[in-house]
Each structure stands twice: as structure tokens, then as C-alpha cells.
Protein backbone atom coordinates (compact mmCIF):
# COMPACT_ATOMS: atom_id res chain seq x y z
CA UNK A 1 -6.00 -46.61 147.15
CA UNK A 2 -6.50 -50.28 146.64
CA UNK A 3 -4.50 -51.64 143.97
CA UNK A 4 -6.89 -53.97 141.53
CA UNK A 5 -6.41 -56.23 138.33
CA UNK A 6 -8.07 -57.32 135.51
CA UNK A 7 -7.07 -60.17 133.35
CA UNK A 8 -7.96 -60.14 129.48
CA UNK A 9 -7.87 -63.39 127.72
CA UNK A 10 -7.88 -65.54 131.51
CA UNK A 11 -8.78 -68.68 130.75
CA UNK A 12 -8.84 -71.12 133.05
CA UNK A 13 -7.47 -68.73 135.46
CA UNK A 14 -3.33 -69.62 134.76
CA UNK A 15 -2.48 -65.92 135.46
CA UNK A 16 -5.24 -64.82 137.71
CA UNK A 17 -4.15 -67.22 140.23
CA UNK A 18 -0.49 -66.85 140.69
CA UNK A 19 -1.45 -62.80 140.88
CA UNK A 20 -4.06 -63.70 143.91
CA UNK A 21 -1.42 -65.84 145.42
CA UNK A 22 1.22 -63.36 145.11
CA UNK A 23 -1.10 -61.58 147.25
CA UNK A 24 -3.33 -58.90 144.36
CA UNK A 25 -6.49 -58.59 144.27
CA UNK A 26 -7.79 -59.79 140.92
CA UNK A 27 -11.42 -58.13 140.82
CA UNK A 28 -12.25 -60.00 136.65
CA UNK A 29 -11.39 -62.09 134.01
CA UNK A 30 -12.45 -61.63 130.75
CA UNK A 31 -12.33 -64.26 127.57
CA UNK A 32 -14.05 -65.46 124.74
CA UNK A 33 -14.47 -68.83 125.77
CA UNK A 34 -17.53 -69.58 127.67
CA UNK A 35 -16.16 -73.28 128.51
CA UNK A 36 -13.32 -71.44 131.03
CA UNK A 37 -16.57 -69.63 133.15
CA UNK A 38 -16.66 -72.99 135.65
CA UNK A 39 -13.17 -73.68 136.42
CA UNK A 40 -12.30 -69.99 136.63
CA UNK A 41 -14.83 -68.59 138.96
CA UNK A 42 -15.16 -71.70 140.87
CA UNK A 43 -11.50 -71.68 141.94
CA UNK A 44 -10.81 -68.26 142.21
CA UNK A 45 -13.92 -66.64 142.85
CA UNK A 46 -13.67 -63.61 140.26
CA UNK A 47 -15.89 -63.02 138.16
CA UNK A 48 -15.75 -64.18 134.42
CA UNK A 49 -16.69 -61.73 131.47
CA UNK A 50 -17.27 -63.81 128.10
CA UNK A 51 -17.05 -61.68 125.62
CA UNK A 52 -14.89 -60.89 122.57
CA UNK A 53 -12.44 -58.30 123.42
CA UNK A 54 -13.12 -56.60 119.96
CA UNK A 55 -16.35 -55.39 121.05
CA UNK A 56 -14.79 -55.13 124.75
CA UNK A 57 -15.14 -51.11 125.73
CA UNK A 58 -13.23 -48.75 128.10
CA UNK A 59 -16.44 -48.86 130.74
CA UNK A 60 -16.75 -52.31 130.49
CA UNK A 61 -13.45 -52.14 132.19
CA UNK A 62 -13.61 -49.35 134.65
CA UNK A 63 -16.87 -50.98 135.79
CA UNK A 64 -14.78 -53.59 137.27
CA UNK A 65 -12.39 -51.58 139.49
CA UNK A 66 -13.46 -49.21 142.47
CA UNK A 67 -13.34 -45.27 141.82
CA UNK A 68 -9.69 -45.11 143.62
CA UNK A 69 -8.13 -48.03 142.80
CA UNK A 70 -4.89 -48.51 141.29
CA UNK A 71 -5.71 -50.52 138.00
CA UNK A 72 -3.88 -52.90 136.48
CA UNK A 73 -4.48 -54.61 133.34
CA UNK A 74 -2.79 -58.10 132.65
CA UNK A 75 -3.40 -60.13 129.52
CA UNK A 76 -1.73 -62.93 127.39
CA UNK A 77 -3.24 -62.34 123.69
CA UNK A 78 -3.95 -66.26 122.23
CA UNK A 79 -0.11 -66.98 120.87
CA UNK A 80 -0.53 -69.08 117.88
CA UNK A 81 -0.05 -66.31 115.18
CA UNK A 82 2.97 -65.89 116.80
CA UNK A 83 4.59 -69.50 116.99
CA UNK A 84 7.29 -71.03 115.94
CA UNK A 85 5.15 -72.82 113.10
CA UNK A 86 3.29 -69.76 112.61
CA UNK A 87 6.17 -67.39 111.75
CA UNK A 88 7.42 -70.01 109.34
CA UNK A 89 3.98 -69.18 106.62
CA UNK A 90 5.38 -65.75 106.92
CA UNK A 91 2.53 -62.75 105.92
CA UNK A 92 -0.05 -65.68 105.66
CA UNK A 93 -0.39 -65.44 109.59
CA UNK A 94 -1.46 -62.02 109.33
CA UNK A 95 -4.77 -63.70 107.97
CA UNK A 96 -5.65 -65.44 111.62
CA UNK A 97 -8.26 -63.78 113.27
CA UNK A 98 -5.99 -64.08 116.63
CA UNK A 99 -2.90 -61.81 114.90
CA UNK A 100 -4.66 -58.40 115.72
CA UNK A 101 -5.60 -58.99 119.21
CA UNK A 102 -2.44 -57.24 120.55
CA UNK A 103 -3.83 -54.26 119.49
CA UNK A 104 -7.10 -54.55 121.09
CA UNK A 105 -5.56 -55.42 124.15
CA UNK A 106 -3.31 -51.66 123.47
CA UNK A 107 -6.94 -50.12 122.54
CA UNK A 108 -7.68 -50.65 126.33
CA UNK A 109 -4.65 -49.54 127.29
CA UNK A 110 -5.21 -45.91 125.71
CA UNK A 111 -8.67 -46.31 126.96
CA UNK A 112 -8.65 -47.39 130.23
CA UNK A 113 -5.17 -45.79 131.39
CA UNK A 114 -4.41 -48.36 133.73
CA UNK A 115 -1.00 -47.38 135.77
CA UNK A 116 0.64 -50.85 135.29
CA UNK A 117 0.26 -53.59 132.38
CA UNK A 118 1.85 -57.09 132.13
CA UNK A 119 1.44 -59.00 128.78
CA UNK A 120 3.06 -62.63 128.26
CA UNK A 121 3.18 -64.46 124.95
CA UNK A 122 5.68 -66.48 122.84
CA UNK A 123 9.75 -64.58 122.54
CA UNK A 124 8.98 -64.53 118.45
CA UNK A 125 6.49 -61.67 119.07
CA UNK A 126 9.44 -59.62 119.92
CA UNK A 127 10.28 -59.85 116.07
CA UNK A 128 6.68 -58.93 114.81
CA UNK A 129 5.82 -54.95 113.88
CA UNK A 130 2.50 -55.54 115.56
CA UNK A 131 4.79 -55.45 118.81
CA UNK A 132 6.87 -52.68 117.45
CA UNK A 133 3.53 -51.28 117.29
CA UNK A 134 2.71 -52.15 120.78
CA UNK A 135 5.48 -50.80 122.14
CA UNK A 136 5.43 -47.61 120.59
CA UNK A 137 2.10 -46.92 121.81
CA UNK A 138 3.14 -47.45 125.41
CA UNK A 139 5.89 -44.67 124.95
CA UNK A 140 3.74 -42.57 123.67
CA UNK A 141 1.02 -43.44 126.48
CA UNK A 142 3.79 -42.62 129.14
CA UNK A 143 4.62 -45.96 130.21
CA UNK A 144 8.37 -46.95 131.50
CA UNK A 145 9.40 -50.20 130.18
CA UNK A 146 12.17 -52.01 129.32
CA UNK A 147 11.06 -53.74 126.97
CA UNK A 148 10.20 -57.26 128.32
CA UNK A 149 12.30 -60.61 129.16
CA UNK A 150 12.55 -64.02 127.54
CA UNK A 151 11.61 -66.13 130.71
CA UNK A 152 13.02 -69.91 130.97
CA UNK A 153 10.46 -71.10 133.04
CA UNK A 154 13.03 -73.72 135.30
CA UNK A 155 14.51 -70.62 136.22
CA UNK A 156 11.30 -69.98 138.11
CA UNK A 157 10.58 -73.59 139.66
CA UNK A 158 8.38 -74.11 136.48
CA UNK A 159 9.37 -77.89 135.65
CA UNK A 160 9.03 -77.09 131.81
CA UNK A 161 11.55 -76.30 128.94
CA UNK A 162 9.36 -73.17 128.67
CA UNK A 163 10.56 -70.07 127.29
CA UNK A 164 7.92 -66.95 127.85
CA UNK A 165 8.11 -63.60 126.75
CA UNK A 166 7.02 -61.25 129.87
CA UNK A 167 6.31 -57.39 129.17
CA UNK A 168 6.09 -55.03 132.71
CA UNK A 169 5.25 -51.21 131.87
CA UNK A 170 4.41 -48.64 134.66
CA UNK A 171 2.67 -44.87 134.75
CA UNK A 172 5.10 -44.69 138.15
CA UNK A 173 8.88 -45.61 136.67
CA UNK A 174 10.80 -48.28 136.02
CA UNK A 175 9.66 -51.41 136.44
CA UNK A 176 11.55 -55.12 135.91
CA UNK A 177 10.71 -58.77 136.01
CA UNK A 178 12.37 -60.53 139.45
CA UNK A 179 14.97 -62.20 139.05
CA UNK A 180 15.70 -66.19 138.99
CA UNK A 181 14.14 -67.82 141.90
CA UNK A 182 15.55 -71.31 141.32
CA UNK A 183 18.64 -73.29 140.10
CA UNK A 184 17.46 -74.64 136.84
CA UNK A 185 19.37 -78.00 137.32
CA UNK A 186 17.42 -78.89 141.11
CA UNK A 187 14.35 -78.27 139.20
CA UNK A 188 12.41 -81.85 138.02
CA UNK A 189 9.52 -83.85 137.11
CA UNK A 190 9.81 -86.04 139.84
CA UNK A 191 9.46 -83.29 142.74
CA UNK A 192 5.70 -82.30 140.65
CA UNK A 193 4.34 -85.45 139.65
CA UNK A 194 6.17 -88.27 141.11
CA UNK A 195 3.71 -89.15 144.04
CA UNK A 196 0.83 -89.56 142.32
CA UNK A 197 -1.00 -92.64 142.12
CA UNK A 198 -0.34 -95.51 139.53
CA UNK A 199 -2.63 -95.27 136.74
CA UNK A 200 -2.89 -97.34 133.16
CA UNK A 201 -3.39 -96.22 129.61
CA UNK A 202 -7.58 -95.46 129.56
CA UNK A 203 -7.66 -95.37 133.04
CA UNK A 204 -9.16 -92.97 135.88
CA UNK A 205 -7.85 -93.02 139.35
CA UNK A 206 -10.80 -93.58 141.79
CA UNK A 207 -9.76 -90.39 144.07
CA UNK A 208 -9.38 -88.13 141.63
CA UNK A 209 -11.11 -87.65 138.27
CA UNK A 210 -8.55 -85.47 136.58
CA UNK A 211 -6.62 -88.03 137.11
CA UNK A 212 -7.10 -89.60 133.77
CA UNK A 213 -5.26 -90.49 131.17
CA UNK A 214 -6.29 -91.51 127.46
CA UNK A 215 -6.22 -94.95 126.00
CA UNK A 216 -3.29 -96.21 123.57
CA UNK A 217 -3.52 -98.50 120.66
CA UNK A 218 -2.34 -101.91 120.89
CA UNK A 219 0.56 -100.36 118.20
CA UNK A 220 1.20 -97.76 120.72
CA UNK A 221 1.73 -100.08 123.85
CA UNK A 222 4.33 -101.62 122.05
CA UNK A 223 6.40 -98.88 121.08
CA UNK A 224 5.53 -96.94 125.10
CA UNK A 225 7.18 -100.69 126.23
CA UNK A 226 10.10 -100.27 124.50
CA UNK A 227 10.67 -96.50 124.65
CA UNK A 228 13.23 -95.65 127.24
CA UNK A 229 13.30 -92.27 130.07
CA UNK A 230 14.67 -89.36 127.89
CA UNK A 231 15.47 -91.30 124.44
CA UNK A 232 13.22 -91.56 120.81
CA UNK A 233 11.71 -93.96 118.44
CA UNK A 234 14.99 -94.65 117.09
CA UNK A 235 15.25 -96.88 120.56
CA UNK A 236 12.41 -98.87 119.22
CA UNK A 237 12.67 -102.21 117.05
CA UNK A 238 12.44 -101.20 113.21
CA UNK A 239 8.69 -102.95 112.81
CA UNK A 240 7.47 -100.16 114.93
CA UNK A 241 8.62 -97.45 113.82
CA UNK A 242 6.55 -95.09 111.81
CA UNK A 243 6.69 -94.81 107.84
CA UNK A 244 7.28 -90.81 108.07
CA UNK A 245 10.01 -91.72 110.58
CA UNK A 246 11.84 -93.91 108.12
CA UNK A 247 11.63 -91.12 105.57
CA UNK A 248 14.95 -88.91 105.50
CA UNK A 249 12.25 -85.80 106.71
CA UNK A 250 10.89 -87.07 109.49
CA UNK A 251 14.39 -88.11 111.16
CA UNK A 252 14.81 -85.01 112.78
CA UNK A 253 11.69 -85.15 114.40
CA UNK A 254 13.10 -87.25 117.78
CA UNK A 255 11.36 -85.60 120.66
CA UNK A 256 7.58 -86.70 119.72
CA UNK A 257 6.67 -90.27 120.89
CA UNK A 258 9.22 -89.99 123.80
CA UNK A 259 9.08 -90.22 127.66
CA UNK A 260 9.90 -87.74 129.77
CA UNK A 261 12.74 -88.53 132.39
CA UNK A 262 12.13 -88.21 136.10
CA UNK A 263 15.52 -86.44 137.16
CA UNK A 264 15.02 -83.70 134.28
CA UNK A 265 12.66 -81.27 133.37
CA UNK A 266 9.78 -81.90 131.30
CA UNK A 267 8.67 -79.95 127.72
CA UNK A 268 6.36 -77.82 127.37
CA UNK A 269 2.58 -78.14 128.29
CA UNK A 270 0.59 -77.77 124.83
CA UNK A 271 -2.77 -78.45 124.29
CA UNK A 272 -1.65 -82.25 123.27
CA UNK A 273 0.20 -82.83 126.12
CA UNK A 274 -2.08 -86.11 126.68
CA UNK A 275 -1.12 -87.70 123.65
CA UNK A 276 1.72 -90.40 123.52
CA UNK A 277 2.59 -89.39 119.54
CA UNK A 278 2.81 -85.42 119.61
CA UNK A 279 5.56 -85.09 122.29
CA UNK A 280 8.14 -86.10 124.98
CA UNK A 281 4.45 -86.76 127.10
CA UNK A 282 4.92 -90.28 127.76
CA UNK A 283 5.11 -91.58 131.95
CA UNK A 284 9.00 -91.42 133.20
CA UNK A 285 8.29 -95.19 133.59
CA UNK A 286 4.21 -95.99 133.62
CA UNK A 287 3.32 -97.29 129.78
CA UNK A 288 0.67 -94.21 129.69
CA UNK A 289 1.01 -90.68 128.30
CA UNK A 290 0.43 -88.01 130.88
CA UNK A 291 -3.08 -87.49 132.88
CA UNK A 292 -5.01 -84.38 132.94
CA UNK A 293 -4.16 -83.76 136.60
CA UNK A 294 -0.17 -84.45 136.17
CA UNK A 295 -0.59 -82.02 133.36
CA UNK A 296 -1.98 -79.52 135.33
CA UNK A 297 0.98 -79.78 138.02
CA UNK A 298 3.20 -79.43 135.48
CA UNK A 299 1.34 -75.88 134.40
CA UNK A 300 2.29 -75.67 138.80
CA UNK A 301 -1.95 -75.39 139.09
CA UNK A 302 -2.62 -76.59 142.76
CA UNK A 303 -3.20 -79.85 143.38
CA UNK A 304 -7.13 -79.10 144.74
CA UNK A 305 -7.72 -76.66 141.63
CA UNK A 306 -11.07 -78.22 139.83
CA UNK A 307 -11.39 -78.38 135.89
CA UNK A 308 -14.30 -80.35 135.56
CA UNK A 309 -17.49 -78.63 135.86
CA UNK A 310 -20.03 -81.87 137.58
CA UNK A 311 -22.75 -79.98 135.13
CA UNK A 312 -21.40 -80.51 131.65
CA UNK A 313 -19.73 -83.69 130.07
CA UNK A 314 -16.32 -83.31 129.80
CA UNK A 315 -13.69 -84.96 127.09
CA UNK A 316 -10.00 -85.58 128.11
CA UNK A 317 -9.23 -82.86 124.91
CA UNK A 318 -11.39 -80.41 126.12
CA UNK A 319 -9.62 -79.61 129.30
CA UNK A 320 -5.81 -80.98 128.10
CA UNK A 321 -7.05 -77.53 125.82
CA UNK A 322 -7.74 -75.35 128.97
CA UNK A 323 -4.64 -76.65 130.52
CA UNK A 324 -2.17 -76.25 127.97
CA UNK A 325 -3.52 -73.03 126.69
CA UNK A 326 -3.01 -71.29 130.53
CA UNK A 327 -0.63 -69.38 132.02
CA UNK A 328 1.76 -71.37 134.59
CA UNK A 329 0.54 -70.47 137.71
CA UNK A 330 3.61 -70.02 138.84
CA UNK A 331 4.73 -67.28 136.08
CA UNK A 332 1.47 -65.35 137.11
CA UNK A 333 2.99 -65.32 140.67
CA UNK A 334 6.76 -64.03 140.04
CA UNK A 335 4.73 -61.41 137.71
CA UNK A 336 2.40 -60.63 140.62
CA UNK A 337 5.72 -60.44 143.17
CA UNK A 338 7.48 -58.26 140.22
CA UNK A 339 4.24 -55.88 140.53
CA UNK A 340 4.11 -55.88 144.28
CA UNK A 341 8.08 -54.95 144.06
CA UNK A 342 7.56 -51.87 142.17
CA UNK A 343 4.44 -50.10 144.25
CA UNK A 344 6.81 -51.32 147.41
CA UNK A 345 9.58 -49.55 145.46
CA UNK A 346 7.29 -46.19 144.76
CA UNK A 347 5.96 -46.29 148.42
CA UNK A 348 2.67 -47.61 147.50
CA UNK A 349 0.94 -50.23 149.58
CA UNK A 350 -1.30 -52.65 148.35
């Protein structure tokens, strides 16, 4: 009985690829987004369902997998009803189109009966009663959980101050997350992006396209110049400071125009991560913010893995989007290893 997966809401591929290189066999990814077809098949070679997973059915599903196989449905619902910021506008978020999709992703579940499920999101889910709701239904479906883990992503060799909420549930028994693969404090920016090429602010390298980064303002430059590894604006000269940073409410707000240090780990990958102003994203020491491909490495893709489809004009946003909206590869793996763990532990081979 072969063991198969499906990913709902894959992306770029984030998931799907540390599950193939844990060593499952990922047979389709389904999103919304028809932008993620390219750079998921083409890397992966899966195939890519757009479609919304509202209007997603129970045999679009089980066409996927063979007649004997052992499904397994993975997904990571789109977290930003469920973010810090989000969670702040209280009942308000219950108006994004996005907050329901954790139920559509359970409407599967009851549908499909797949015999193990892995969800990831933000850790405030945890606190929503759409996940009280979630797991409910999984008790009732028969599922053994325990209920998820908060995941600090160094903790895996994930060079991010990343915390992930990771949900296992089985048909079989009792099934857990692995635990810590690294030492939090050997794990750094320097061992994932410090051999790359020297690049400058607008610049492309000529060997690699991805490795891009976007231009800065002459204001910008300045205040990059005389930002130092791990500190804030308040390092800079008083002229360059912002107005909302001189205000008493925006004093607090230290970690965006920062750089990142190379001995240390690095934040976390958003969708912005190639802007100077909305993070800690600036170069260790280059006067740049980060390029698309160092970006990437940080989200532990592999270095070869191709985001630019040669067919379609591409914008720096457009895939810093694709990027920072994936799964770390390297999450998808120790949840693909955590998977693998449990059929090994239930005599099942994959």
C-alpha cells in the first residue's frame, strides 16, 4: 500500500518539497494562485490544481491518490486572519475571506478520510474557536492527536526567529512532531547566505537572476551606511531618522530598518523581506536589503530551486510574495520524517 500526499494551499511548493525530500511521495498540490503553477511543477514535478478549495470536492481528491494508497492530506490554510496584527481587530478578522478556510480544509478531512493530516499555521490559531472547532472534528473523525507544537524554527536548522504551529493527527495512534534536530545557538545567517556573491542595491548578479536585490533611495543609502550588524535607527545621526520614529509611538518600533548580524539568526521571512524599511532585512555588512535568492535560502529552498518562470515578466514583489508566503522547506522535511516515524512505528512501509 503506497503511502501518498496531497498538499492544499502549496504554493510555491515550501511543504511539498521537504515531504519529497524526506523521502514521500507527494502525488498534487492544490492552490488558488495560478502564479505558483511554474515554480511548483517545474521543481518538483507534481502536479498543480488551481482552484479555490471552497468549491474543492472529496473526488477531486481521491482522483489524485491510487485505489490502495495510504492518503495523506497536508495543508497550511493562508495565516493572516490569524496574525499577530490580525488578532489585535478582534471579531473584525472574522470578516476576511481567508478566516474560514480551516474549515474547508476539515470539510476534506470528513470527506476524504485520509489516515494522517499535518496542518501548520501561526501559534495564535491555537487561541481561535475555529481551531477549537477543528480539533473537535478530528476527535470525532477518530483521529489521535496531541494537539500540535509551537515550533522555533532554529531548533530545526531553520536560520529564522520563526515560531510555527505544527498539527500531526493519525487514523493509526499516536503520532508526535520529532524532536529538536539542532542547537539553536550553532544555527546562523552566515552558514545560509554568507558565500554568495557581492551584489549592490538595484543590482542582479550575472550567474544568477534571483539573485537580485531592489534599489534604495539616496535617503536610504545613508541611513544602510550608518546602520550597524544587529542594532536600529537609533544608531543613525538624528537628520535621518524618520518623523514617526521621533514620535513617542514609533520608538518601540526598533527592529524595522535594521541589519541582520552574521553570527545570529535572522527574522522571519515575510512577504517584505526585500525591503530595507519593513524589517531587520538589511545585508550583515553589504549596503543592500536582502536578494530574492538569499531570501529563499533563508526559507532553506535549495540553492538550484527556480522561481522565475522565462515565460512571464517577473517583479522582485511578486516572488519576495511566493517566498515569504511558503513553507520552510526544511519544516516540510522534519514533518515528512515525523510522518515516516509513525508508519515505521505501526509497521507500515512506505
Amino acid at each position: 500500500m503506497p503511502v501518498q500526499v496531497v498538499d492544499l494551499f502549496c504554493g510555491v511548493g515550501g511543504l511539498s518539497r521537504g515531504l519529497q525530500q524526506a523521502g514521500l511521495n507527494v502525488v498534487a498540490g492544490f492552490d488558488l494562485d495560478e502564479t505558483c503553477r511554474y515554480t511548483y511543477e517545474y521543481n518538483n514535478n507534481i502536479p498543480f490544481h488551481q482552484g479555490d478549495i471552497r468549491k474543492v470536492t472529496e473526488n477531486d481528491i481521491n482522483d489524485c491518490y491510487a485505489n490502495d494508497a495510504i492518503k495523506t492530506l497536508v495543508g497550511c490554510a493562508p495565516c493572516q486572519p490569524f496574525s499577530q496584527m490580525s488578532t489585535k481587530l478582534g471579531d473584525s478578522v472574522r470578516d476576511d475571506e481567508k478566516y474560514g478556510l480551516l474549515l474547508e480544509f476539515g470539510r476534506l478531512i470528513k470527506d476524504v478520510k485520509p489516515v494522517i493530516i499535518s496542518m501548520e499555521n501561526v501559534p495564535r490559531i491555537r487561541k481561535t474557536d475555529i481551531f477549537a472547532e477543528f480539533i473537535n472534528m478530528l476527535y470525532e473523525e477518530g483521529y489521535y492527536t496531541d494537539g500540535g507544537d509551537v515550533v522555533y524554527c532554529p531548533d530545526y536548522g531553520i536560520a529564522q526567529n520563526r515560531h510555527r504551529f505544527v498539527l500531526l493527527a493519525s487514523r493509526l495512534g499516536d503520532i508526535h512532531l520529532l524532536q529538536p534536530t539542532h542547537n539553536r545557538k550553532s544555527v546562523t545567517v552566515r552558514q545560509v547566505i554568507g558565500g554568495l556573491p557581492h551584489v549592490k542595491a538595484g543590482e542582479v548578479c550575472p550567474t544568477d537572476p534571483m539573485h537580485i536585490t531592489a534599489k534604495l533611495s539616496d535617503k536610504n543609502l545613508e541611513r544602510i551606511r550608518a546602520s550597524v550588524p544587529g542594532g536600529s535607527w537609533w544608531d543613525w545621526p538624528e537628520e535621518l531618522r524618520c518623523p514617526c520614529h521621533r514620535k513617542k509611538s514609533g520608538q518601540t518600533y526598533t527592529s524595522v530598518y535594521g541589519r541582520m548580524r552574521w553570527d545570529a539568526i535572522g527574522p522571519t521571512m515575510t512577504t517584505q523581506f526585500f525591503c530595507y524599511g519593513t524589517g531587520r532585512y538589511g545585508h550583515p555588512e553589504q549596503d543592500r536589503a536582502l536578494t530574492l535568492r538569499e531570501g529563499a535560502l533563508l526559507q532553506t529552498f535549495p540553492m538550484n530551486y527556480n522561481f522565475i518562470n522565462p515565460d512571464v515578466h517577473f517583479s522582485i514583489r511578486d516572488i519576495a510574495r511566493h517566498i515569504g508566503n511558503a513553507v520552510p522547506v526544511r519544516l516540510g522535511e522534519v514533518i515528512g520524517q515525523s510522518i515516516l516515524q509513525h508508519l515505521e512505528d505501526n509497521n507500515i512501509n512506505n
